[in-house]
Protein backbone atom coordinates (compact mmCIF):
# COMPACT_ATOMS: atom_id res chain seq x y z
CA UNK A 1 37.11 10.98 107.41
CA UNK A 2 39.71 8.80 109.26
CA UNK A 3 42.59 10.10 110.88
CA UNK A 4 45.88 8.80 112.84
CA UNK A 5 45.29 6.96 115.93
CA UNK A 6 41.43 5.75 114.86
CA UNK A 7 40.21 2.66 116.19
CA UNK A 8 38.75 0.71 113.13
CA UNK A 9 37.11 -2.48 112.20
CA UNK A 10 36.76 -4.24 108.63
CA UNK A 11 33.79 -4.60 107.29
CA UNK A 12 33.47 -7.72 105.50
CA UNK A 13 36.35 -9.35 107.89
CA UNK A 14 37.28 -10.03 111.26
CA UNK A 15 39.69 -7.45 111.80
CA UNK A 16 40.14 -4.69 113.90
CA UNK A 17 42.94 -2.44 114.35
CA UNK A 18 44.42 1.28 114.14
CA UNK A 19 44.72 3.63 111.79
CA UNK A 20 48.39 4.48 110.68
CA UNK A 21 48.36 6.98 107.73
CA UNK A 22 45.54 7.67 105.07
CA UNK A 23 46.65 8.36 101.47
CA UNK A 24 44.14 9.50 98.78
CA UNK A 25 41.10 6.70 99.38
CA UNK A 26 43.67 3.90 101.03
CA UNK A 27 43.51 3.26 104.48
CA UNK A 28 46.88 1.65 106.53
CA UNK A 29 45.91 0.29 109.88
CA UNK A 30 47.83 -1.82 112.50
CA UNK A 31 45.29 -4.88 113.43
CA UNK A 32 45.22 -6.08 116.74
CA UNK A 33 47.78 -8.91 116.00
CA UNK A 34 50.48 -6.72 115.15
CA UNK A 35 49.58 -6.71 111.16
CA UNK A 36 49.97 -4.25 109.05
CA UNK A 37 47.27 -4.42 106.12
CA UNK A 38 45.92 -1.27 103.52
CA UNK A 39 42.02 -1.00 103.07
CA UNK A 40 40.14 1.21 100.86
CA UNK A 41 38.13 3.77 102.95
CA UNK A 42 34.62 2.13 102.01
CA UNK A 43 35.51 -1.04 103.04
CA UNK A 44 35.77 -0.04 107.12
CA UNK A 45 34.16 2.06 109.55
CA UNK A 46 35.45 3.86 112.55
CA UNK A 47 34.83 2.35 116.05
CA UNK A 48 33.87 4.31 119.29
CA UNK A 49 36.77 3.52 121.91
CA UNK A 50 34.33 2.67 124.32
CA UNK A 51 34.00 -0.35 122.52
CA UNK A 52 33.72 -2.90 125.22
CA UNK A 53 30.58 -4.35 127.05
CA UNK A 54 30.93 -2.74 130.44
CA UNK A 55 30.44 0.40 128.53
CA UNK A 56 28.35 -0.40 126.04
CA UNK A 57 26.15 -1.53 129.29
CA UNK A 58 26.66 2.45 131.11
CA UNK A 59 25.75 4.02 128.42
CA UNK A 60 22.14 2.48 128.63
CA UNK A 61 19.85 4.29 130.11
CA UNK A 62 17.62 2.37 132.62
CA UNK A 63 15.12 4.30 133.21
CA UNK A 64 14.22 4.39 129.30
CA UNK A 65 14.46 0.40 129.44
CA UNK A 66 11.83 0.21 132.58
CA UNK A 67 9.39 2.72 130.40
CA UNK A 68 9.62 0.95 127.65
CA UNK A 69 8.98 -2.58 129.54
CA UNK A 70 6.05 -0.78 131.99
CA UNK A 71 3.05 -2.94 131.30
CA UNK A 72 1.13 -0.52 129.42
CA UNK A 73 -2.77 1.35 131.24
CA UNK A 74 -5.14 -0.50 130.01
CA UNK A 75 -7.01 1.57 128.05
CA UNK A 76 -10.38 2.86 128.88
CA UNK A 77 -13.59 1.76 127.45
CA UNK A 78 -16.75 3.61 127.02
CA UNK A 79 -19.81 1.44 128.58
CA UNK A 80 -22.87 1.42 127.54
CA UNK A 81 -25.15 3.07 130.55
CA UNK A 82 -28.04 0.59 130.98
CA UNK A 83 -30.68 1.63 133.37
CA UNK A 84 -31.55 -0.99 136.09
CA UNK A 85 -34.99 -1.31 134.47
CA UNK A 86 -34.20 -2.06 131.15
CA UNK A 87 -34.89 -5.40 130.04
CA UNK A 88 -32.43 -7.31 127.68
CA UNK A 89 -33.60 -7.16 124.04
CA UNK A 90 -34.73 -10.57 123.05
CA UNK A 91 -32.47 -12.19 120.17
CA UNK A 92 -34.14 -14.68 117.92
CA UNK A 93 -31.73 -17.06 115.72
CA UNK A 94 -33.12 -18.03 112.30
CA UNK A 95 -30.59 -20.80 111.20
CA UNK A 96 -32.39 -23.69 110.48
CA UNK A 97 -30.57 -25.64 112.77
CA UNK A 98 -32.24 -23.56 115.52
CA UNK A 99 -35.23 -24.14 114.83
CA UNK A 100 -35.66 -27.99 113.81
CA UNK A 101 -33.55 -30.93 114.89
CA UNK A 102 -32.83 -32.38 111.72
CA UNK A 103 -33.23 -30.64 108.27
CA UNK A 104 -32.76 -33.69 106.35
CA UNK A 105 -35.13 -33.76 103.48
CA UNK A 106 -36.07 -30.31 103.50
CA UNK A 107 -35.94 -27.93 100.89
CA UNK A 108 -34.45 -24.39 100.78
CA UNK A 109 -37.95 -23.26 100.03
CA UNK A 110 -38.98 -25.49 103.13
CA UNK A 111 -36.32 -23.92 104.82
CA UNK A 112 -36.96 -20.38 104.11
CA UNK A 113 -40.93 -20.40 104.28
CA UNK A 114 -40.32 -21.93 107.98
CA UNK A 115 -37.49 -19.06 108.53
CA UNK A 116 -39.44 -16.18 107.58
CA UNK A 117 -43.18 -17.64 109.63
CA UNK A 118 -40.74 -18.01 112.66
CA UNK A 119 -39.95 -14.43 112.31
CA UNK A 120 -43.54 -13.05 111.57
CA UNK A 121 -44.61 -15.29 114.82
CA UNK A 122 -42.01 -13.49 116.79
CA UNK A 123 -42.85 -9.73 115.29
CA UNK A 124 -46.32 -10.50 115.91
CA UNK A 125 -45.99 -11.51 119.51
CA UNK A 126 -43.35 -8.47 119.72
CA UNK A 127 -46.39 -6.44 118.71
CA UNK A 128 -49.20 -7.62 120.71
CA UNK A 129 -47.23 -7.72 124.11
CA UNK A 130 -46.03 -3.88 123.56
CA UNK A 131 -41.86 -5.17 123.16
CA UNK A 132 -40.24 -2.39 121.75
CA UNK A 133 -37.35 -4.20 120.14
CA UNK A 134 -35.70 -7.36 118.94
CA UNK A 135 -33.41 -8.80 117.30
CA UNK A 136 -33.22 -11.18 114.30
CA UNK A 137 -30.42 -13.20 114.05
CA UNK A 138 -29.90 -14.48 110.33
CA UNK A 139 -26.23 -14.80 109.18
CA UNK A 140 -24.43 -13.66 106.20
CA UNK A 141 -24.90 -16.66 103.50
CA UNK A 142 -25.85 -14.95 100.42
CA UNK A 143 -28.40 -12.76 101.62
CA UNK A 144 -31.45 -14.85 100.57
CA UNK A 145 -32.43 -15.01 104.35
CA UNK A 146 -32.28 -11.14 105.04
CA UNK A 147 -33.51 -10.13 101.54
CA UNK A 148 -36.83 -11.99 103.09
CA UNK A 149 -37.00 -10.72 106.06
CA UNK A 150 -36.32 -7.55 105.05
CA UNK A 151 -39.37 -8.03 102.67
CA UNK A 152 -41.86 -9.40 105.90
CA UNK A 153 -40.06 -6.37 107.78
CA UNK A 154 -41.54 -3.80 105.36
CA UNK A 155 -45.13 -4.97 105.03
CA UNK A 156 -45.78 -3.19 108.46
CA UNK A 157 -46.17 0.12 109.06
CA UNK A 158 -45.25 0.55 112.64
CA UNK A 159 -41.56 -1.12 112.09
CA UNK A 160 -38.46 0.28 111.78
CA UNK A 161 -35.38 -2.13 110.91
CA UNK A 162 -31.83 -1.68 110.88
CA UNK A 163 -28.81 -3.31 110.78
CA UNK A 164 -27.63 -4.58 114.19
CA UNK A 165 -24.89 -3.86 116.25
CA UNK A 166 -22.13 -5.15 114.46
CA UNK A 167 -19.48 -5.49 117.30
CA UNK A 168 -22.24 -7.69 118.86
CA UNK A 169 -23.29 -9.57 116.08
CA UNK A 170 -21.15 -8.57 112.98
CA UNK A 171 -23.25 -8.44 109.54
CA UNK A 172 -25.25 -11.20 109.79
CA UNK A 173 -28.25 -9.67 112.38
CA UNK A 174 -31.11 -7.13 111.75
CA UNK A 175 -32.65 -5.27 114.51
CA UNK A 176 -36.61 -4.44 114.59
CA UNK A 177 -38.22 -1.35 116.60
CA UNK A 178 -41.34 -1.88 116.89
CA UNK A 179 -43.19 1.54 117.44
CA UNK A 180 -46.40 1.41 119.72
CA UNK A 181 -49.76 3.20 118.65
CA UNK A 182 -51.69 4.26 122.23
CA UNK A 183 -54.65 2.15 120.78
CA UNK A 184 -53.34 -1.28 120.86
């Protein structure tokens, strides 16, 4: 473990020195100021004799430093390929506070019933001008908003609804695909 001549420092004091005999689990070192003191062997550890800064600082190697500091690629994102004819998808927001200026007074049935004939206007204009999709946008809450619309969503036979993105919007939007007869 420790032998004659090791360079050694205390661990729970300041005190570095030389080792000059080990006995059993006692260590006798020399300190640095010429003292001569006896330490159990858990209570110091050997030190490398390239102890001081100027080596400390050689023994680093630079060119793992510089890798480690490189400002990292950024990292490469799949886009979306969007064709130069395709048309944004329009994106209709339901809050209330979208729709009227002040909702003072109103109820939540007020609220809701004027919520959910916003939407059918929107589906049926969707429908009539041949749109194939949009987007609701209705918020999270507690779900009274997009039980409802899910409800007006499923009265129609030629819609399909989903979730929307939710990168885009998160949970609170519901996207409507609105499939076209040849007849209308």
């Amino acid at each position: 473990m420790f032998s004659k001549g090791d360079k050694v420092s205390v661990l729970d004091d300041a005190v570095d020195g030389v080792v000059i005999s080990v006995k059993d689990k006692e260590v006798v070192i020399e300190t640095t100021d010429g003292f001569v003191m006896t330490y159990f062997v858990n209570e110091i550890i050997k030190v490398n004799d390239s102890s001081s800064l100027d080596d400390s600082i050689k023994r680093i190697n630079i060119s793992e430093v510089k890798k480690e500091k490189a400002i990292p690629k950024p990292r490469s994102f799949v886009k979306e390929r969007k064709s130069k004819s395709e048309t944004p998808v329009p994106e209709f927001d339901l809050h209330i506070e979208k729709l009227v200026k002040n909702k003072h007074g109103m109820s939540n049935y007020d609220i809701l019933t004027l919520q959910s004939e916003t939407a059918k206007r929107h589906i049926e204009f969707a429908i009539k001008n041949r749109i194939p999709k949009i987007v609701f946008i209705h918020g999270v809450g507690e779900g009274v908003l997009k039980a409802e619309l899910d409800f007006l969503l499923g009265r129609y036979d030629n819609i399909d609804f989903q979730e929307a993105n939710y990168q885009k919007y998160g949970q609170g939007a519901t996207e409507v695909y609105i499939k076209q007869s040849k007849n209308n």
